[in-house]
Each structure stands twice: as structure tokens, then as C-alpha cells.
Protein backbone atom coordinates (compact mmCIF):
# COMPACT_ATOMS: atom_id res chain seq x y z
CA UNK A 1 0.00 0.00 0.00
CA UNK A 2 1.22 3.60 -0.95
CA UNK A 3 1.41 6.29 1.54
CA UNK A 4 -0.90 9.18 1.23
CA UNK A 5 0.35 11.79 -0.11
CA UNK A 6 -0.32 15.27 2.03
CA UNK A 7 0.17 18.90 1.54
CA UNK A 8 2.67 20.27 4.41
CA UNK A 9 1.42 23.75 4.63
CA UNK A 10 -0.05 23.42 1.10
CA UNK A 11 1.65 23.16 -2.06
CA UNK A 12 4.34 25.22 0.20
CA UNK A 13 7.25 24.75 -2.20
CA UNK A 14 6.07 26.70 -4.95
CA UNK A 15 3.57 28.93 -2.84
CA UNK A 16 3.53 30.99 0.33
CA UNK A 17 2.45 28.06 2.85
CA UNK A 18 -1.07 28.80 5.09
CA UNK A 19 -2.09 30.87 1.89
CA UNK A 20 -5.87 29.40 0.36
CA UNK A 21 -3.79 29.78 -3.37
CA UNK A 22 -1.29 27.18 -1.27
CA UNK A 23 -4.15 25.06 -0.58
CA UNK A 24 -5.82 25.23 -3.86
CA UNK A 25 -2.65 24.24 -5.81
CA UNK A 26 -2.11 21.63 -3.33
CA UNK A 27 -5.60 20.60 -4.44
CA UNK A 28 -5.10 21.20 -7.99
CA UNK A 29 -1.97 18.96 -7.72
CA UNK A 30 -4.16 15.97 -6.34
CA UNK A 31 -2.97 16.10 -2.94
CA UNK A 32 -5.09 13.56 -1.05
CA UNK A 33 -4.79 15.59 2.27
CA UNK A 34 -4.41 18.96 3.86
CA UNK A 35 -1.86 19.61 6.57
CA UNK A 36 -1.78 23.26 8.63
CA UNK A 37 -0.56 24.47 11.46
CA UNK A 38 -3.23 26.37 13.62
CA UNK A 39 -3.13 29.55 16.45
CA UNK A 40 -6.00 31.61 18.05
CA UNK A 41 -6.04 35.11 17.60
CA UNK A 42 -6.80 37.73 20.38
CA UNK A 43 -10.77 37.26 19.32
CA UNK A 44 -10.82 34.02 19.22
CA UNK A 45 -10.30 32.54 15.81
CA UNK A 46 -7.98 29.54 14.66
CA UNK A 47 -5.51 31.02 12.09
CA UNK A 48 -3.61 28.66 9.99
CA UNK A 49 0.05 30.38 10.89
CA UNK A 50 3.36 28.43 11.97
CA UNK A 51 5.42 31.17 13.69
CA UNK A 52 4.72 32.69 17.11
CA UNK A 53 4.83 35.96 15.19
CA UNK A 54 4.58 37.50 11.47
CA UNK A 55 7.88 38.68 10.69
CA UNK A 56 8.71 35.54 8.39
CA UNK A 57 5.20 35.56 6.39
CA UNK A 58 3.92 39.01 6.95
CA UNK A 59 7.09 41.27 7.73
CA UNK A 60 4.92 42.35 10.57
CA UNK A 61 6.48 41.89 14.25
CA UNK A 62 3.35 40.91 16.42
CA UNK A 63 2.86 38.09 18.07
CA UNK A 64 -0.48 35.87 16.55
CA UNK A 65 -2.03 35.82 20.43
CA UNK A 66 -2.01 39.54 20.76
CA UNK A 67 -3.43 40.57 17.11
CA UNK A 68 -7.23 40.52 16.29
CA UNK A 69 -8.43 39.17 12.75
CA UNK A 70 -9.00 41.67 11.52
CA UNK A 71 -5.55 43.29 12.30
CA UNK A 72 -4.17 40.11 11.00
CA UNK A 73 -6.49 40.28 7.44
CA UNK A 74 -4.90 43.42 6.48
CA UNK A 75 -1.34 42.06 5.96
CA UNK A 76 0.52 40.57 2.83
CA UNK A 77 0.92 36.52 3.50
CA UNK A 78 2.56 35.71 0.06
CA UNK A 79 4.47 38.60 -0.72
CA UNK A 80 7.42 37.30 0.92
CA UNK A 81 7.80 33.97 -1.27
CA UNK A 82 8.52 35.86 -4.46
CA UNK A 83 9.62 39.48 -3.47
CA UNK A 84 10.51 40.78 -7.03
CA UNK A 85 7.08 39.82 -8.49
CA UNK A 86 6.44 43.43 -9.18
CA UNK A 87 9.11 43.70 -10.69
CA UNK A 88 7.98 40.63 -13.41
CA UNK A 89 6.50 42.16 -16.05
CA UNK A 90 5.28 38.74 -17.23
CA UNK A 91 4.14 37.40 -13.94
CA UNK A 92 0.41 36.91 -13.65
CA UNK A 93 -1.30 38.96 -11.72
CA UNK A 94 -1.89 38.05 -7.85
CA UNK A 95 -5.01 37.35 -6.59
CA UNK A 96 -4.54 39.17 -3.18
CA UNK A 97 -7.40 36.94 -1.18
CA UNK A 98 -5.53 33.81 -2.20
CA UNK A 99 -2.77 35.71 -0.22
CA UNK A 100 -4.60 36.85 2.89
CA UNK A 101 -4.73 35.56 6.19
CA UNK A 102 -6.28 31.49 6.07
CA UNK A 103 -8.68 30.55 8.84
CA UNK A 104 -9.23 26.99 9.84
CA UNK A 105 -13.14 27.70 9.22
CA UNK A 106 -12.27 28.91 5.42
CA UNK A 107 -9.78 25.69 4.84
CA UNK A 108 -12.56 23.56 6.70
CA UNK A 109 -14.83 24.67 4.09
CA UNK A 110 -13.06 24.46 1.27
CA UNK A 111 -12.24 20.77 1.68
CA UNK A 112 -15.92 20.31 2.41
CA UNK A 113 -17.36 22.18 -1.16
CA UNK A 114 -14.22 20.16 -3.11
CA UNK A 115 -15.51 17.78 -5.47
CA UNK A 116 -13.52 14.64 -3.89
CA UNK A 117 -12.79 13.80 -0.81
CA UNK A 118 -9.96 14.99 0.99
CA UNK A 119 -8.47 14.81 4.45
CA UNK A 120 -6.74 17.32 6.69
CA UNK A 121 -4.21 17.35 8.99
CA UNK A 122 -4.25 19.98 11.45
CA UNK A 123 -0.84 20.69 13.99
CA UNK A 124 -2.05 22.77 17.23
CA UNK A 125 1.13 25.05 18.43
CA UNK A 126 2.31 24.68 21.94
CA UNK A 127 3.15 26.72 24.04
CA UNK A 128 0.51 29.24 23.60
CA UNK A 129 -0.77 31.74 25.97
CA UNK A 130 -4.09 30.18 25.39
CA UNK A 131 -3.14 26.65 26.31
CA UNK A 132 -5.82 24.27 26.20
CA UNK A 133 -8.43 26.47 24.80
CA UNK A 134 -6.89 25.72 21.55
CA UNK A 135 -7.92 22.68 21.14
CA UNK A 136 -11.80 23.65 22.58
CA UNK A 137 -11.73 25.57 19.87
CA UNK A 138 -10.71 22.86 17.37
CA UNK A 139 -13.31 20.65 18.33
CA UNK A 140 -15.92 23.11 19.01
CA UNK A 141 -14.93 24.13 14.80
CA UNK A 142 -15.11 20.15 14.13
CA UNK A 143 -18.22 19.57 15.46
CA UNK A 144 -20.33 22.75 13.15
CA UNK A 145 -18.96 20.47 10.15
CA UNK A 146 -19.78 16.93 11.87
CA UNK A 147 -16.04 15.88 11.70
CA UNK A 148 -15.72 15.18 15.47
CA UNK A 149 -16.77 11.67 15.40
CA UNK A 150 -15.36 8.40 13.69
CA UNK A 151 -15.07 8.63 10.32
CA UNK A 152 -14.29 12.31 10.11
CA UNK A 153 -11.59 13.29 7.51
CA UNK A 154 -9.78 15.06 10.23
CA UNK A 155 -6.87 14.59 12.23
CA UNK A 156 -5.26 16.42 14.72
CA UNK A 157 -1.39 16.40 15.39
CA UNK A 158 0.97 17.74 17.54
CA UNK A 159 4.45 17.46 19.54
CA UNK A 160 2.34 17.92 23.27
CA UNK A 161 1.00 14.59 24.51
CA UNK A 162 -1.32 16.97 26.82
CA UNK A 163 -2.80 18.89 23.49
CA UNK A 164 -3.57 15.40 22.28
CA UNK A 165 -5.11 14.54 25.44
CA UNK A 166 -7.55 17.32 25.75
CA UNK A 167 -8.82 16.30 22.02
CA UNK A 168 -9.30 12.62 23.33
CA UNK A 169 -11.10 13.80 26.00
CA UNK A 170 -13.32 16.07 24.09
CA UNK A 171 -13.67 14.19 20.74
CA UNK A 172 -12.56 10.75 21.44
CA UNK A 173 -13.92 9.99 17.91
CA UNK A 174 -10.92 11.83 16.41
CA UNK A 175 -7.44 10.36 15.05
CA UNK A 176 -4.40 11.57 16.85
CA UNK A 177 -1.23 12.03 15.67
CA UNK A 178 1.97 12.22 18.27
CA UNK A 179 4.93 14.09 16.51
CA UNK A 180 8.11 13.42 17.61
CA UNK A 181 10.54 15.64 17.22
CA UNK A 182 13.65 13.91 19.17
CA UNK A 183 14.23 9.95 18.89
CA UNK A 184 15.34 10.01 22.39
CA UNK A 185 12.10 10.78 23.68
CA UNK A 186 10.28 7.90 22.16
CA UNK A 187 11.12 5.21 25.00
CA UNK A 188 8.92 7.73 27.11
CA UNK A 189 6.14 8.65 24.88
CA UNK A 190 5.57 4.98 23.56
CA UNK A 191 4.17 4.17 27.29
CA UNK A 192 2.46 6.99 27.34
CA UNK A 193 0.36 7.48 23.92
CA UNK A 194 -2.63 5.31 23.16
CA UNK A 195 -2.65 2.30 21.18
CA UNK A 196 -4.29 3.32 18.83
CA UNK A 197 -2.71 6.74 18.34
CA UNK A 198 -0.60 7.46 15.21
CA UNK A 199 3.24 8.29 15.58
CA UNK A 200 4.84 11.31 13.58
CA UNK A 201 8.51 11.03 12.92
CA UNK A 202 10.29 13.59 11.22
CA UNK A 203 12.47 12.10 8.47
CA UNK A 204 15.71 13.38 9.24
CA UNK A 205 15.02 11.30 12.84
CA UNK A 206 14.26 7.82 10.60
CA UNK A 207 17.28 8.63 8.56
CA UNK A 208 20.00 9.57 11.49
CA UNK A 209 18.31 6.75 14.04
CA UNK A 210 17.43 3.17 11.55
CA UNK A 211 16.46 1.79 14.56
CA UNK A 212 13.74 4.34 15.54
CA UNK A 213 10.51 3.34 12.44
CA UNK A 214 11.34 -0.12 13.28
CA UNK A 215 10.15 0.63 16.84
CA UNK A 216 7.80 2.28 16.25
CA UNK A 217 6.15 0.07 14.11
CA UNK A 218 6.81 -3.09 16.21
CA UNK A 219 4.85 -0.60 19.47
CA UNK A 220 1.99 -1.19 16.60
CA UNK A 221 1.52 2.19 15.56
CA UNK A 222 1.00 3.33 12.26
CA UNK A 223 3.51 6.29 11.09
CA UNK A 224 2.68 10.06 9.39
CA UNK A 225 5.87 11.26 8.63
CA UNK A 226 7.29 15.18 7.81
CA UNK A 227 8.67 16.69 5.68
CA UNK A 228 9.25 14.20 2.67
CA UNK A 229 10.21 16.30 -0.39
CA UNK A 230 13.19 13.74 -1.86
CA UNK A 231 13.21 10.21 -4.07
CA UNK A 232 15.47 8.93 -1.17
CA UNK A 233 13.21 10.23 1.45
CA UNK A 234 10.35 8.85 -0.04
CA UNK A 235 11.99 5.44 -0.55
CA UNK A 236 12.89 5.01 2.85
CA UNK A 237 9.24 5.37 4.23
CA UNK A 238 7.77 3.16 1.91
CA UNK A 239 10.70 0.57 2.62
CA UNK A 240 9.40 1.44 6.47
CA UNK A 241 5.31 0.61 5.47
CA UNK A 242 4.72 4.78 6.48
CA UNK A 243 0.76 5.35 5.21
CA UNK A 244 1.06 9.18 5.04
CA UNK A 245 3.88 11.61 3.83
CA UNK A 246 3.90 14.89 4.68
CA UNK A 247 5.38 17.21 2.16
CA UNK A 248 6.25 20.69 0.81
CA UNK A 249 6.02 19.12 -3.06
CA UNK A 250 2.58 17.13 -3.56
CA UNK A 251 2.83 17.25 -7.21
CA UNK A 252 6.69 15.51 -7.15
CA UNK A 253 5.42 12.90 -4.56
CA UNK A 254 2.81 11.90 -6.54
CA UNK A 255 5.04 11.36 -9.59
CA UNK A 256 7.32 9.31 -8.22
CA UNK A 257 4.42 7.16 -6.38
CA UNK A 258 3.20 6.77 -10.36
CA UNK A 259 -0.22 8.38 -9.60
């Protein structure tokens, strides 16, 4: 069986990651699933951002807690992947909303209107000032779209075991995903996870430690595992039975899985 094959950030290679165009070439690519990462604003709304603050995606130096929406829906998210764009005479023009500020709600919804199905992936940042009303918010956003219950095409992922906790206690119904960002700290978090909880390696971790998938695998969990953009990268999890890839290049994935 092939892994799935799922958008890290979007189509993020080509495209300013978090951005809906991001998303929609990610789509347009035939990425089989969505991942983001996701913060709460000041008001309350789930963001799709990475960084603590904007100065990497927005050249803006606030920190994602402390801004409102609408502060936030006012900046530039994909100037900064192609700077000299105005300066191409033969470059399309932008569409500036594919280029705004992404909430979860808005990628939520566009997986729900797309014409096949899709799944998403979606990372909740620790530490936050917010802590565990993060993930409320997650599930509360699940639940207006009926995805908080088996079968829903939504996981949720991240490096805190407590985050992960919280959404097993509130939608028990959901897949987790433990990432793991250290191989050192798997002989703790293997007694700690559930059984039936899937395990997110990076691949740099499977590469440097040849021990570590075998492990994990033989604990009985299946793997997700970020960021796989190479042939050799991609060989290695499919040697290692991984069912999801996470990756910056859908499209080049894709090709060399022959779909």
C-alpha cells in the first residue's frame, strides 16, 4: 500500500504556505490531504500560521495571540515567497485573497465544497498563551462540520501529549497524531500514547536513528511522517510501510508514487 500523499502547509514549495492559493494548488496537484498548522487570535479565531509571530510571512512583528483578525487580514501573506514579483513584467497577476490571512473555518470549508474527498491534517502550536483552549476551539470548529466523530476526515497532530489529550477527552472519535521531534524521547512517549494513536517522525530522525521506524512500528503504531520532499526520502518510508507523507512538493510525490 502507498502512503498518502499530504500537503505540508499546502503546495508550500512553490507557494507561500497557510495561503488558500497554497491550498488550492495543493488541491489542484491531487494532494489527497491537507496539513496546517493552527493559532488563536486575540478574538478568538484559529488562524492557519506556523510562527509565534509574522515577521517571516507578513514582515509584521506581532505576536499571533495579541493581534485581532481583523488586524491580522490586512497584511501581505505571500508577498514574501517571491519578493521581485512586481518587478515581473510577465508574472500573472496576484489574486490578493488567495494571499490573505487562512482561517481553519475557510480551509474547513473548502475541503468540504471540493468535489472529492480529501483529508486534513491539522498541527495545534504549543506553548501558547491560550493553552488548552486551543484545542476547545478545534473541536468546538469540528463539530459545526460533523467531523468530530469516527469517520471524520480530520486529524489532529501535535508534539504535546497533553494537546492530544484534551482532544481525546473532548472528541474521542478523532485520530491523533503524536509528533516526535527527538528519537530520544520515544522510549517515554511509547508508554504513554494510546494504542491506537498514530506516531509522527520527522524524516531526518528515521534517517539519522534506523532503529527508531522499526520501533515504532513493532509498538503497533502506524507512522505520518514530515517533511518528505526527496526520491530517497520517499523510498525510505515506503521501505518502512509509512501510510502518510507529509510534504512541501505534492505534485513531485505523486510522480514518483506513479499516480
Amino acid at each position: 500500500m502507498r502512503p498518502q500523499v499530504v500537503a505540508h502547509r499546502g503546495a508550500s514549495h512553490e507557494n507561500a504556505e497557510h495561503t488558500l492559493g497554497a491550498y488550492l494548488a495543493a488541491l489542484d496537484d491531487g494532494a489527497e490531504a491537507l496539513e496546517c498548522d493552527v493559532r488563536l487570535t486575540a478574538d478568538g479565531h484559529l488562524v492557519c500560521v506556523h510562527d509565534r509571530n509574522l515577521r517571516r510571512t507578513a514582515a509584521n512583528r506581532r505576536i499571533v495571540s495579541t493581534m485581532e483578525l481583523a488586524d491580522m487580514d490586512a497584511l501581505d501573506f505571500a508577498a514574501w515567497k517571491n519578493p521581485w514579483a512586481d518587478l515581473d513584467d510577465e508574472a500573472p497577476e496576484r489574486d490578493e485573497d488567495l494571499g490573505r490571512v487562512l482561517t481553519l473555518r475557510k480551509l474547513l470549508e473548502t475541503v468540504a465544497d471540493y468535489p472529492r474527498p480529501v483529508e486534513v491534517a491539522i498541527e495545534t502550536k504549543h506553548p501558547t498563551r491560550y493553552a488548552g483552549l486551543v484545542e476547545r476551539r478545534v473541536v468546538d470548529l469540528l463539530r459545526d462540520f460533523g467531523w468530530d466523530a469516527p469517520g471524520s476526515p480530520v486529524r489532529v497532530m501535535s508534539f504535546s501529549w497533553t494537546a492530544l489529550q484534551r482532544i481525546e477527552r473532548l472528541a474521542p472519535g478523532v485520530r491523533l497524531v503524536q509528533l516526535l521531534e527527538r528519537a530520544q524521547y520515544w522510549p517515554m512517549l511509547k508508554n504513554r500514547i494510546g494504542p491506537d494513536w498514530i506516531v509522527g517522525p520527522g524524516v531526518r530522525e528515521l534517517q539519522d536513528h534506523p532503529r527508531l521506524g522499526p520501533r515504532i512500528i513493532r509498538a503497533g503504531h502506524e507512522m505520518h511522517v514530515w517533511t518528505v520532499n526527496s526520491p530517497d526520502e520517499l523510498e525510505l518510508c515506503r521501505r518502512l510501510g509509512v501510510r502518510a507523507v507529509i510534504t512541501d512538493r505534492p505534485a513531485y510525490m505523486l510522480e514518483l508514487l506513479g499516480v
